[in-house]
C-alpha atoms as a PDB file:
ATOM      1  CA  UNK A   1    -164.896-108.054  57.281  1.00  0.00           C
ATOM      2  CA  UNK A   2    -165.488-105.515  54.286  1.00  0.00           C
ATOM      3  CA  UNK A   3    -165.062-107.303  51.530  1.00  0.00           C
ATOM      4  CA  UNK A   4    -167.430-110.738  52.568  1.00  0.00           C
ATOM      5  CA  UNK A   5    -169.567-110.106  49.406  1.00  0.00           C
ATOM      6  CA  UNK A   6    -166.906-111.316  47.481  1.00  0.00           C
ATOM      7  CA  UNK A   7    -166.724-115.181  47.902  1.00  0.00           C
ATOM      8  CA  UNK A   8    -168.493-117.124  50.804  1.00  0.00           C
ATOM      9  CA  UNK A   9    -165.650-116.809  53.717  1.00  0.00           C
ATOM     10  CA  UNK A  10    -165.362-118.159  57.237  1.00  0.00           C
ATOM     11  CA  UNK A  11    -165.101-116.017  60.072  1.00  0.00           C
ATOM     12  CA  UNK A  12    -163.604-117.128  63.862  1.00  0.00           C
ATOM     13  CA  UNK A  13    -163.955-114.195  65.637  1.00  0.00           C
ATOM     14  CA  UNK A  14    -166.071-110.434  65.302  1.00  0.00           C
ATOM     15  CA  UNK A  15    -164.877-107.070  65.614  1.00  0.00           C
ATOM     16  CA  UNK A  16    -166.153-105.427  68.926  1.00  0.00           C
ATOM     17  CA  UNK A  17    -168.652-103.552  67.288  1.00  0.00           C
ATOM     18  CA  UNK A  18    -170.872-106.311  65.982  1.00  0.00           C
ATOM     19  CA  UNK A  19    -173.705-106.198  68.678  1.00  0.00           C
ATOM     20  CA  UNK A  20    -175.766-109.371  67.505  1.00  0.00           C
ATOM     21  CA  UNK A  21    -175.110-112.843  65.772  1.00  0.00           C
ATOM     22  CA  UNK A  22    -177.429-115.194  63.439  1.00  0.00           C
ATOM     23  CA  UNK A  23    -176.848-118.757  63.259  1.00  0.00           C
ATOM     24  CA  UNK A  24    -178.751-120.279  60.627  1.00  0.00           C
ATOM     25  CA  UNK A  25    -179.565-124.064  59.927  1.00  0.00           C
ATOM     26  CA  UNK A  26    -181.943-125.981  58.050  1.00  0.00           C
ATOM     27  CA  UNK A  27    -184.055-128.982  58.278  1.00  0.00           C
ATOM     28  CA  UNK A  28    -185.873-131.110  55.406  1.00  0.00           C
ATOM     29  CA  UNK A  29    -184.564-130.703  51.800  1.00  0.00           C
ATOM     30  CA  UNK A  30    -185.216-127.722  49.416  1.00  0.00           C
ATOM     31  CA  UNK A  31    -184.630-130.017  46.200  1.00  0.00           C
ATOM     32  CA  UNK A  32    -187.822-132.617  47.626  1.00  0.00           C
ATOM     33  CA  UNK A  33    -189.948-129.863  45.440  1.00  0.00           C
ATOM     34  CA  UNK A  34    -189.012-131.659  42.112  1.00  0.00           C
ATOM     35  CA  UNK A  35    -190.244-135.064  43.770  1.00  0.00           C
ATOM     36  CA  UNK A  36    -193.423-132.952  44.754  1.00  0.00           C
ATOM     37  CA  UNK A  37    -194.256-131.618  41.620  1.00  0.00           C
ATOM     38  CA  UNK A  38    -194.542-134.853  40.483  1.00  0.00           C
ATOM     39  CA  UNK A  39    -196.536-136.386  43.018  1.00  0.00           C
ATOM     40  CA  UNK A  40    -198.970-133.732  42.700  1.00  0.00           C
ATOM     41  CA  UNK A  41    -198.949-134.475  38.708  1.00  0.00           C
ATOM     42  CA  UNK A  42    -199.875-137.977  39.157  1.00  0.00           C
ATOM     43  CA  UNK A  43    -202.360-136.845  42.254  1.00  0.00           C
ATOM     44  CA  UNK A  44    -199.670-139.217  45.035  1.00  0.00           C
ATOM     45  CA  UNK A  45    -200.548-138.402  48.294  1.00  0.00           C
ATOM     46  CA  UNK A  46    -197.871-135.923  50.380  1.00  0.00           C
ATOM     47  CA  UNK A  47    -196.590-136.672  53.555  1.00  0.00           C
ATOM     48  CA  UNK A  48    -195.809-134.217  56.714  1.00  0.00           C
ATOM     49  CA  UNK A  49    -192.511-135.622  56.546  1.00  0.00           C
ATOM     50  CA  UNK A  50    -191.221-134.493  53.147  1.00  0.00           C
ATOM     51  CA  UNK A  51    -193.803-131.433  52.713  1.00  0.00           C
ATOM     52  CA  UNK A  52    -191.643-129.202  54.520  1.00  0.00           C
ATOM     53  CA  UNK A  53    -188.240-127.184  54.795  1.00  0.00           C
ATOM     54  CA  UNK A  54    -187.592-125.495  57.588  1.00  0.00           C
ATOM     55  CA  UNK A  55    -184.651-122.705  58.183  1.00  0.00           C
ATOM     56  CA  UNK A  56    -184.112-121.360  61.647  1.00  0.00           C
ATOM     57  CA  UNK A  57    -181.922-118.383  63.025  1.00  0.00           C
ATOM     58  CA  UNK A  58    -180.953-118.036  66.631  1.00  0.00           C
ATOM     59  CA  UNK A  59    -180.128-114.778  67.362  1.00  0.00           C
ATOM     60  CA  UNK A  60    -177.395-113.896  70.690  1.00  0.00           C
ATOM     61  CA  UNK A  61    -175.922-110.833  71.659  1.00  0.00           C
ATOM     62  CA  UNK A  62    -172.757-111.456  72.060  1.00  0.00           C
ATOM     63  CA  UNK A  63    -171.970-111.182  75.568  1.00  0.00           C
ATOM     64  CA  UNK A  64    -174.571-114.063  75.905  1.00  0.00           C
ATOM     65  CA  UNK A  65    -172.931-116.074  73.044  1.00  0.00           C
ATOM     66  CA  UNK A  66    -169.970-116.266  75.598  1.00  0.00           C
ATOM     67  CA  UNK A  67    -171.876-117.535  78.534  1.00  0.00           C
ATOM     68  CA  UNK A  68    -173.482-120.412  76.117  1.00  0.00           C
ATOM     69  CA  UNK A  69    -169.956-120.848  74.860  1.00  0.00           C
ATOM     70  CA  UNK A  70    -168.309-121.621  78.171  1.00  0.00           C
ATOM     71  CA  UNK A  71    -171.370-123.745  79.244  1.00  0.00           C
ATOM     72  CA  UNK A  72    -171.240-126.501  76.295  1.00  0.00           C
ATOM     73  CA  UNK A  73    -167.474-126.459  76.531  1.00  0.00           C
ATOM     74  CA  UNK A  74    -167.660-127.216  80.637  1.00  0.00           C
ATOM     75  CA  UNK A  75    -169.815-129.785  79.633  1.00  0.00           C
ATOM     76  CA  UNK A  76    -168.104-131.774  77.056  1.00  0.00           C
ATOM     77  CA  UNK A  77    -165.073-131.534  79.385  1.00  0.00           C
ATOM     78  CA  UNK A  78    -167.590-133.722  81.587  1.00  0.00           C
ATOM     79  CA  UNK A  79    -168.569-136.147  79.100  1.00  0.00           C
ATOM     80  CA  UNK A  80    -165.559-136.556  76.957  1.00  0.00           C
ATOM     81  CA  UNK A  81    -161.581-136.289  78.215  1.00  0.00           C
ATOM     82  CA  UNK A  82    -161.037-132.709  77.146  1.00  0.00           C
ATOM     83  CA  UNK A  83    -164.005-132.927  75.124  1.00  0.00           C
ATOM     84  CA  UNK A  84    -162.424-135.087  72.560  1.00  0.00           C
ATOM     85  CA  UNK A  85    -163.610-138.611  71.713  1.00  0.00           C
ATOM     86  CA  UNK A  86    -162.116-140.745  69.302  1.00  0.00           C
ATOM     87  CA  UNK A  87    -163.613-141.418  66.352  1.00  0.00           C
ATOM     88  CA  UNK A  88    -163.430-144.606  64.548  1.00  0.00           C
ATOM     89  CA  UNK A  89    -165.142-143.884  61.373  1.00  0.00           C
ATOM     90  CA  UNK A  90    -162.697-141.268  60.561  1.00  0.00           C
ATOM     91  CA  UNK A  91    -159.616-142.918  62.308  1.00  0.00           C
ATOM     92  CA  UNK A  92    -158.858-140.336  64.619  1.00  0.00           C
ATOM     93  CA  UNK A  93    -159.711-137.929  67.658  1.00  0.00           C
ATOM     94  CA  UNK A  94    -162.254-135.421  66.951  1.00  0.00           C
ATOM     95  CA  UNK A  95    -163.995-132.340  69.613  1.00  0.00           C
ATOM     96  CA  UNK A  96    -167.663-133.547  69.994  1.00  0.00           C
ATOM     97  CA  UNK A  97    -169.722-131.398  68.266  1.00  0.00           C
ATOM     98  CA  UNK A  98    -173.146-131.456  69.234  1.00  0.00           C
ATOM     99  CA  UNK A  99    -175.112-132.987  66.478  1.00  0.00           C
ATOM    100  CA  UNK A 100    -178.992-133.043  66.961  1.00  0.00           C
ATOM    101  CA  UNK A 101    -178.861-136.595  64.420  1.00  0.00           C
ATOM    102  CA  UNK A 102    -176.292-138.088  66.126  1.00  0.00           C
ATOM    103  CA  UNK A 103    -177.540-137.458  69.576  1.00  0.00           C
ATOM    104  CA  UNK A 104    -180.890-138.642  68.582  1.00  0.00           C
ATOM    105  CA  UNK A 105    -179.655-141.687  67.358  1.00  0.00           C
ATOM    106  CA  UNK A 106    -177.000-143.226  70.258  1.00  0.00           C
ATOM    107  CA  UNK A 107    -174.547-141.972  67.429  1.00  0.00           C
ATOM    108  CA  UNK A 108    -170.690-141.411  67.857  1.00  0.00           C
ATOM    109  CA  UNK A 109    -169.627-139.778  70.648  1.00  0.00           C
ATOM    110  CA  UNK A 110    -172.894-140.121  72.068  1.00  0.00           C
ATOM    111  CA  UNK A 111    -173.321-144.162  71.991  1.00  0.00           C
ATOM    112  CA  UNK A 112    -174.242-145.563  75.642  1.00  0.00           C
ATOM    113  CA  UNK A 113    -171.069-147.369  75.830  1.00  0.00           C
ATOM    114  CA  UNK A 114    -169.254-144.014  76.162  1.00  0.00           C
ATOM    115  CA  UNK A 115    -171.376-142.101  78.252  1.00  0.00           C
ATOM    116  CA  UNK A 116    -174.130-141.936  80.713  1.00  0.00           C
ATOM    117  CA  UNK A 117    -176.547-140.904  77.764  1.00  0.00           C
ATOM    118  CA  UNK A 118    -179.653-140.133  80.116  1.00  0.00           C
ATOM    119  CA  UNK A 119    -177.238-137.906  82.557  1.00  0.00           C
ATOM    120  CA  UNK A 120    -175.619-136.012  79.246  1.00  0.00           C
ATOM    121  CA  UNK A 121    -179.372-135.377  77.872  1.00  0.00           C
ATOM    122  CA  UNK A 122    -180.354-134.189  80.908  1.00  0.00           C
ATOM    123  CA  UNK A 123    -177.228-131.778  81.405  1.00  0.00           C
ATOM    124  CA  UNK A 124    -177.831-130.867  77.943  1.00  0.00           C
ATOM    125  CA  UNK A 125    -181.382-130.183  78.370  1.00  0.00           C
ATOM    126  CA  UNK A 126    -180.787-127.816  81.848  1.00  0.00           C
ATOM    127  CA  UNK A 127    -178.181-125.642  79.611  1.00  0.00           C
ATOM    128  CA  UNK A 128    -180.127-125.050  76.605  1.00  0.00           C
ATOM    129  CA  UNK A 129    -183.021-124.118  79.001  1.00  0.00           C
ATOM    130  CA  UNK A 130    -180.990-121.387  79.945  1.00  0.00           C
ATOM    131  CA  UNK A 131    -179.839-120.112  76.739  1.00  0.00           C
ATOM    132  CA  UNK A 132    -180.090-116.417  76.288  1.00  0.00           C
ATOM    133  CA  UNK A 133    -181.518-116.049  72.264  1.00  0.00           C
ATOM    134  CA  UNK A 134    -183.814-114.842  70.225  1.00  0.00           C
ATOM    135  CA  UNK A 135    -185.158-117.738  67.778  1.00  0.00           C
ATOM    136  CA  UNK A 136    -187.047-117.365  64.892  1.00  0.00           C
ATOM    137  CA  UNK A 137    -187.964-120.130  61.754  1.00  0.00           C
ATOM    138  CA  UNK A 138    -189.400-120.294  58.235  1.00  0.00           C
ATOM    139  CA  UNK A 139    -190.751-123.285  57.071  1.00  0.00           C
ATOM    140  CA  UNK A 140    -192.051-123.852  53.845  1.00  0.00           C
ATOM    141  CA  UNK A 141    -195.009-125.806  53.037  1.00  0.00           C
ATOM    142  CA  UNK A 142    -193.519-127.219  49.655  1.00  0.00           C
ATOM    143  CA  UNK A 143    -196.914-128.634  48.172  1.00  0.00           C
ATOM    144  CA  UNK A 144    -198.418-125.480  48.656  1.00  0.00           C
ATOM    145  CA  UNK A 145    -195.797-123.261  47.569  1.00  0.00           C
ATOM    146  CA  UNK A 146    -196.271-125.097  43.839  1.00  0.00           C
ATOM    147  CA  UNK A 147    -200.207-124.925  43.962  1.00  0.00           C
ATOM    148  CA  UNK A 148    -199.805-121.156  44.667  1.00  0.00           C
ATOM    149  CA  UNK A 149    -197.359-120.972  41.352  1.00  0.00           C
ATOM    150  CA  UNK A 150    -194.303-119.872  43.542  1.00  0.00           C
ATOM    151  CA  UNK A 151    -191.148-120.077  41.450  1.00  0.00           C
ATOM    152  CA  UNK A 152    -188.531-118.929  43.526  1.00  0.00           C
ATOM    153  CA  UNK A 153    -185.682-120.839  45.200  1.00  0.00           C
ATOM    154  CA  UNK A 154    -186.751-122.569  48.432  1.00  0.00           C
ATOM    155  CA  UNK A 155    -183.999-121.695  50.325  1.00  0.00           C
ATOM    156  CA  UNK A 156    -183.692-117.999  48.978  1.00  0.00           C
ATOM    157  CA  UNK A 157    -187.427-117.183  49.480  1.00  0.00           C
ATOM    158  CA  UNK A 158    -187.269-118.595  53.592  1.00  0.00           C
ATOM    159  CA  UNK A 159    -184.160-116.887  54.057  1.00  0.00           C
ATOM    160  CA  UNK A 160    -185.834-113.668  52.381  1.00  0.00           C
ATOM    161  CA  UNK A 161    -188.557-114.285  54.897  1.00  0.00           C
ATOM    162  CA  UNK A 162    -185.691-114.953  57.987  1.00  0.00           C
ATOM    163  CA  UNK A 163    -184.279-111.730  56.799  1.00  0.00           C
ATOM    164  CA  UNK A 164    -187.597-110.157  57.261  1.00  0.00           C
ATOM    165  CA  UNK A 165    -187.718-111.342  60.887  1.00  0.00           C
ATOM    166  CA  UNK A 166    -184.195-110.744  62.214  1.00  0.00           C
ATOM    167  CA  UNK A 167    -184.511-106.822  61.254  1.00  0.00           C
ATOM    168  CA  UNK A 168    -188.177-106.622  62.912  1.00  0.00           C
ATOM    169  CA  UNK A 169    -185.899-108.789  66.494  1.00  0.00           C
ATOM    170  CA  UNK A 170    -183.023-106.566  66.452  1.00  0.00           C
ATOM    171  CA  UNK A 171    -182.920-103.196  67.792  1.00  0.00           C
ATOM    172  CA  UNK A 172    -182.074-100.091  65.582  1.00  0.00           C
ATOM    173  CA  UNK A 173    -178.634 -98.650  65.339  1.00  0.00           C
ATOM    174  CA  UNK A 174    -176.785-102.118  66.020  1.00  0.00           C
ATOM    175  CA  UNK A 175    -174.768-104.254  63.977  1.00  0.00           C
ATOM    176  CA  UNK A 176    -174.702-107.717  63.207  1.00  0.00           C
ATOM    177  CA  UNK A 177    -173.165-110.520  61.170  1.00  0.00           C
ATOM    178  CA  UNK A 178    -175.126-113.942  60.256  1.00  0.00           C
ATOM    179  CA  UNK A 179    -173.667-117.401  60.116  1.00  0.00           C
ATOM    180  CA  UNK A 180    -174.682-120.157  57.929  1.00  0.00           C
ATOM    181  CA  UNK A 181    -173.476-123.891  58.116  1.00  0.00           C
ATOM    182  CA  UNK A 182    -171.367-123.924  54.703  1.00  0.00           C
ATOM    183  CA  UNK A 183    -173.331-126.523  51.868  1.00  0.00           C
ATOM    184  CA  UNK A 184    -170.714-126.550  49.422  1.00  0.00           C
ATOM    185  CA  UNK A 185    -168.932-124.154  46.951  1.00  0.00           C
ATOM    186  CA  UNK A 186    -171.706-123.641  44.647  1.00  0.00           C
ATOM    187  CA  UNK A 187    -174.576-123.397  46.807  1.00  0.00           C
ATOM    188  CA  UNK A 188    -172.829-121.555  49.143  1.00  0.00           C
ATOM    189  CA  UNK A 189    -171.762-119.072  46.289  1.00  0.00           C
ATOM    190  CA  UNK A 190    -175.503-119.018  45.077  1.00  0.00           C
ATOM    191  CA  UNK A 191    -176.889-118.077  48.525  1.00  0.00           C
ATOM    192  CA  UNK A 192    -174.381-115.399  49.180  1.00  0.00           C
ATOM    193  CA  UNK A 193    -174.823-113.469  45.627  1.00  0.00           C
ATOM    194  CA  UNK A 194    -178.735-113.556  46.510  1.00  0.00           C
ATOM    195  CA  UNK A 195    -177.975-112.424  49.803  1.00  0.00           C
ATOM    196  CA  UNK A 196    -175.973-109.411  48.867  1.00  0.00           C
ATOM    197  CA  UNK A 197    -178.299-108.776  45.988  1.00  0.00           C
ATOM    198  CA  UNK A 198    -181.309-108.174  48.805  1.00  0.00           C
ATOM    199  CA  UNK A 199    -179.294-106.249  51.293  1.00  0.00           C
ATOM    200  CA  UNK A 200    -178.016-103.841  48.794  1.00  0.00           C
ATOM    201  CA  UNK A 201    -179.741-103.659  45.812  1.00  0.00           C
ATOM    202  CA  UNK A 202    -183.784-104.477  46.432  1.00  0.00           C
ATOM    203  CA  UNK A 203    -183.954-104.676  49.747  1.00  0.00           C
ATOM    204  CA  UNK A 204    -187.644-106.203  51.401  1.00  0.00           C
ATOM    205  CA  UNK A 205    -191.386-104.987  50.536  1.00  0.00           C
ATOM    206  CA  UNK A 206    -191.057-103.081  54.123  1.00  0.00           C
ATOM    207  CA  UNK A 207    -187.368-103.043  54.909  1.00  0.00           C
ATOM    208  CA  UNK A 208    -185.401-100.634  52.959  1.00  0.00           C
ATOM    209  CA  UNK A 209    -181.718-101.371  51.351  1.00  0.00           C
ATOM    210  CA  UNK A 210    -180.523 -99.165  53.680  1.00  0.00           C
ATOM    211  CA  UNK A 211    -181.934-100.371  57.065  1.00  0.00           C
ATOM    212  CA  UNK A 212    -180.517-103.817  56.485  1.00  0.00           C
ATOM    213  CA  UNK A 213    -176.868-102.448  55.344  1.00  0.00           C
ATOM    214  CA  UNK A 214    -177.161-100.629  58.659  1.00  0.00           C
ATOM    215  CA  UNK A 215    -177.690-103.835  60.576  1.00  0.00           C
ATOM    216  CA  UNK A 216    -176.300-106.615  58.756  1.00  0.00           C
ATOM    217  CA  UNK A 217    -172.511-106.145  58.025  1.00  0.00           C
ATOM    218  CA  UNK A 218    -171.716-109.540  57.140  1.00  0.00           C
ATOM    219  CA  UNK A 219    -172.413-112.628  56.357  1.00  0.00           C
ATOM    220  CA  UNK A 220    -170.469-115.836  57.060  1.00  0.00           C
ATOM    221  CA  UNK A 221    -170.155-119.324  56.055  1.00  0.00           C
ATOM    222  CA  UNK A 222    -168.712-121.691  58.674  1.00  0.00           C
ATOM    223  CA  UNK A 223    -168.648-125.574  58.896  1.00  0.00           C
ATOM    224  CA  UNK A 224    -169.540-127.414  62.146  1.00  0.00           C
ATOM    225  CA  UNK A 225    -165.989-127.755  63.439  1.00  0.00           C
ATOM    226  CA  UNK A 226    -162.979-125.600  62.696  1.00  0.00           C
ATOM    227  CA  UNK A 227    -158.955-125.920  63.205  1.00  0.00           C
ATOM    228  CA  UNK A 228    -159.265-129.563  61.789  1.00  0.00           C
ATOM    229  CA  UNK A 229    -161.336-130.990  64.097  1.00  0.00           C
ATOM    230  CA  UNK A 230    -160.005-129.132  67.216  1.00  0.00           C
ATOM    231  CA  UNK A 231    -162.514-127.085  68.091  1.00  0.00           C
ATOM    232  CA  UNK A 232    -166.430-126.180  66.836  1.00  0.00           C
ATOM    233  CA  UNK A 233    -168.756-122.742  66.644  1.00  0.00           C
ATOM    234  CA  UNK A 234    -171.267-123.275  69.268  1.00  0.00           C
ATOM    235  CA  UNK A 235    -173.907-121.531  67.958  1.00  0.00           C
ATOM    236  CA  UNK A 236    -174.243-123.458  65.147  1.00  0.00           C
ATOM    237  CA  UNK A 237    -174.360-126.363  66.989  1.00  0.00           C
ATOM    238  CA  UNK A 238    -177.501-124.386  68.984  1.00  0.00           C
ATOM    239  CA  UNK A 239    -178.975-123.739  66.046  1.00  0.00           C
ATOM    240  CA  UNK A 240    -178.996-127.396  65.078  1.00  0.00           C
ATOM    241  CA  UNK A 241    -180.366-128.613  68.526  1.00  0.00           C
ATOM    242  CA  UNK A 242    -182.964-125.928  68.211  1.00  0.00           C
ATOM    243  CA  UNK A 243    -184.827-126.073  64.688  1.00  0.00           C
ATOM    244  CA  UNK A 244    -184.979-129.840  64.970  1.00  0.00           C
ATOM    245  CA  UNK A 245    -187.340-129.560  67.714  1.00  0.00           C
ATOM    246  CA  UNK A 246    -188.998-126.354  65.366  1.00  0.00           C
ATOM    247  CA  UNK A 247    -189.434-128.324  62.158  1.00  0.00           C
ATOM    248  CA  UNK A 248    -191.042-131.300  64.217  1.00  0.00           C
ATOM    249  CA  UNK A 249    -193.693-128.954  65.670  1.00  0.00           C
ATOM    250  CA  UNK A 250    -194.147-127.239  62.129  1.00  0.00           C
ATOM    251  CA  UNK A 251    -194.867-130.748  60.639  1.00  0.00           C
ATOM    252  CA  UNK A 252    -197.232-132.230  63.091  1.00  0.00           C
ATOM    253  CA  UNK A 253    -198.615-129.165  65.086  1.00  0.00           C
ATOM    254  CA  UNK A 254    -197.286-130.858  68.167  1.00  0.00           C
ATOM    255  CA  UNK A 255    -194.957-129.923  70.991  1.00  0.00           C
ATOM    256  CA  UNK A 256    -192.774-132.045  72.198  1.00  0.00           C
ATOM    257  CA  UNK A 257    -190.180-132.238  75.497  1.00  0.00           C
ATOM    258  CA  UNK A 258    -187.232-130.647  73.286  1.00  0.00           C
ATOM    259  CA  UNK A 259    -189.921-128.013  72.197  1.00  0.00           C
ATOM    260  CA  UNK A 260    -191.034-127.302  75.300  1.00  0.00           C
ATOM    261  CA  UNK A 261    -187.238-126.760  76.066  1.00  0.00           C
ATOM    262  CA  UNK A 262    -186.704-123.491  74.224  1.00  0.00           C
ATOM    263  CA  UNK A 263    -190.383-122.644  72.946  1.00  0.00           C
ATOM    264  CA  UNK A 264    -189.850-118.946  75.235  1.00  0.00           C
ATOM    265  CA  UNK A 265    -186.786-118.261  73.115  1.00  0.00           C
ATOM    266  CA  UNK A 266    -189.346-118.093  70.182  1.00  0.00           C
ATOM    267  CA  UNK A 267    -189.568-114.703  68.916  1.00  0.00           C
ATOM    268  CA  UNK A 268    -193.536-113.232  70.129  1.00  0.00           C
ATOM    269  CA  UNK A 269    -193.576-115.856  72.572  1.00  0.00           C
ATOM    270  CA  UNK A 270    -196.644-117.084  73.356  1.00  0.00           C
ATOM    271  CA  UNK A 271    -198.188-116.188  70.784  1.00  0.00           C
ATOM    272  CA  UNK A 272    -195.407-116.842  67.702  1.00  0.00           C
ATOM    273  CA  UNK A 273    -197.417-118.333  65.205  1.00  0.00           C
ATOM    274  CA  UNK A 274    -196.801-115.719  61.963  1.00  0.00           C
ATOM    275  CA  UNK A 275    -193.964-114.625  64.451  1.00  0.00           C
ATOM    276  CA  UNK A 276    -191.476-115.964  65.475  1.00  0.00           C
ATOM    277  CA  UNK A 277    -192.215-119.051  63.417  1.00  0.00           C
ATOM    278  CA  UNK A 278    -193.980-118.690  59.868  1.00  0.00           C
ATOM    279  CA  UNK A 279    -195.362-120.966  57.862  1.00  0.00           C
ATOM    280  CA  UNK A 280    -195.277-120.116  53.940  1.00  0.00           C
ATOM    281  CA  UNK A 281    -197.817-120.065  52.356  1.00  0.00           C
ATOM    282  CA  UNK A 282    -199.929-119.353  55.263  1.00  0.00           C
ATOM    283  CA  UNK A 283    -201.843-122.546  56.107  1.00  0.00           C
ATOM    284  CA  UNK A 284    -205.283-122.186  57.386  1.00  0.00           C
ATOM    285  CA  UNK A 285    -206.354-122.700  60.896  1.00  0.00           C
ATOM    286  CA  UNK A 286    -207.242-126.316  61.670  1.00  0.00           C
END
C-alpha cells in the first residue's frame, strides 16, 4: 500500500493496522460552475437544485465496517437469490449494488415486480439506522463561491475541506486509508496528484504535513462493484445512500425521513451545522 501515490489504484482488502476507513461520494456536478458563471453574467436566476455540490465521507472503524458488511449482504440474500438479479440492460446477472438513484426510482433490481419494494425499504431503513459511522459533508454553494472570486477546483477545495474534518473525527496515533468511487482515468489522476500534493507537501492552514501522513496512509479509488460484477464495497454503497439524503437537506434546509435516518451519525450531532456538515462559503443564517 506504499506506493498508492503513484497512479490511482484499487484496493480489496487493508492491512491490520489501518484503524479507520473514508468512503467518499458526491452529489450535484462540479462542472455546473461554467453554466453558473454565465447565468450570473446575464443576471438568470439560480436554482437550489443546480447551486450546489455536495461530497460526503463516512467514516467506520473497521471492526464496524464488518458488522455493516454482513448486514447488507444478509439482506440482499433476502431480496435477491444469492443477491444476484439479472440484469437485462446489460444481458446478464449482476450482485445488487445498492444504488440511492436506482432505489429511488423503482429502478433495476429494485422494480416492484421483483420485490416487495415497501418491505426492502423498510429492511433497508432498520439497518442503516444502525450503522456504526462517523459522517461528515461539504457542500459547495457554487453561485457564491464565484461572487466571492474563488478559483479553485470544486471538487479539490470540498475535499480540502473533507480533509480538514476527517483529521479533527479521528483520534491521534491511528491510521487510515480513504476510498473514492473511481470518475475516470483523468479525473481520477487529477484528484490523486492534488491529494498527495496536500498530505505531503502543504498540508492544511491548521493541520500540519505531518499529522495527516500520520493518519492517512492511503488513498484508494474503487468502482461500485468489483470481480466483474460478483461482488460490491459496501461502504461505498453507504456512502451513496447517505449524502443523498445530506445534499437534499443542504439544498432546501429541510429534513426529510432518509435524513432523519442517519442525522446522529453526523459528526457534532446535534448541533453539526459548520460541523459535521459545512456549507462553503458560509451562508448566512435565514
Amino acid at each position: 500500500m506504499n506506493d498508492w501515490y503513484q497512479y490511482p489504484q484499487k484496493i480489496k482488502n487493508w492491512n491490520s493496522n489501518i484503524d479507520y476507513v473514508m468512503f467518499v461520494d458526491e452529489n450535484g456536478n462540479g462542472s455546473r460552475i461554467n453554466n453558473i458563471f454565465k447565468k450570473l453574467n446575464n443576471n438568470i436566476m439560480i436554482s437550489n437544485d443546480e447551486k450546489y455540490f455536495t461530497v460526503t465521507g463516512c467514516i467506520f472503524e473497521k471492526n464496524n465496517y464488518s458488522i455493516v458488511r454482513n448486514n447488507i449482504r444478509k439482506l440482499k440474500e433476502k431480496y435477491w437469490q444469492n443477491g444476484f438479479y439479472n440484469d437485462t440492460k446489460h444481458n446478464d446477472s449482476r450482485y445488487v449494488c445498492l444504488h440511492s438513484r436506482e432505489i429511488r426510482r423503482h429502478d433495476g433490481p429494485f422494480n416492484d415486480s421483483i420485490i416487495n419494494y415497501d418491505s426492502f425499504i423498510s429492511d433497508l431503513s432498520e439497518i442503516l439506522a444502525k450503522v456504526n459511522c462517523k459522517i461528515i459533508s461539504i457542500s459547495i454553494n457554487l453561485e457564491e463561491y464565484i461572487k466571492t472570486g474563488n478559483l479553485e477546483n470544486v471538487y479539490e477545495k470540498a475535499f480540502d475541506l473533507l480533509l480538514d474534518r476527517y483529521i479533527y473525527a479521528t483520534k491521534n496515533n491511528k491510521k487510515g486509508i480513504i476510498m473514492l468511487e473511481s470518475r475516470g482515468k483523468s479525473e481520477d489522476k487529477t484528484l490523486l496528484s492534488h491529494i498527495y500534493d496536500i498530505i505531503h507537501n502543504k498540508g492544511r492552514a491548521k493541520i500540519s504535513t505531518k499529522e495527516l501522513e500520520e493518519k492517512i496512509i492511503g488513498v484508494y479509488f474503487n468502482p461500485k462493484w468489483y470481480g466483474g460484477h460478483s461482488s460490491t464495497f459496501v461502504g461505498l454503497e453507504i456512502v451513496d445512500l447517505f449524502s443523498y439524503p445530506i445534499h437534499q437537506y443542504v439544498k432546501y434546509k429541510k429534513s426529510n425521513l432518509s435524513f432523519e435516518t442517519i442525522k446522529e451519525k453526523i459528526v457534532g450531532y446535534p448541533n453539526f451545522n459548520n460541523k459535521g456538515i459545512k456549507i462553503f462559503p458560509k451562508e448566512k443564517d435565514g
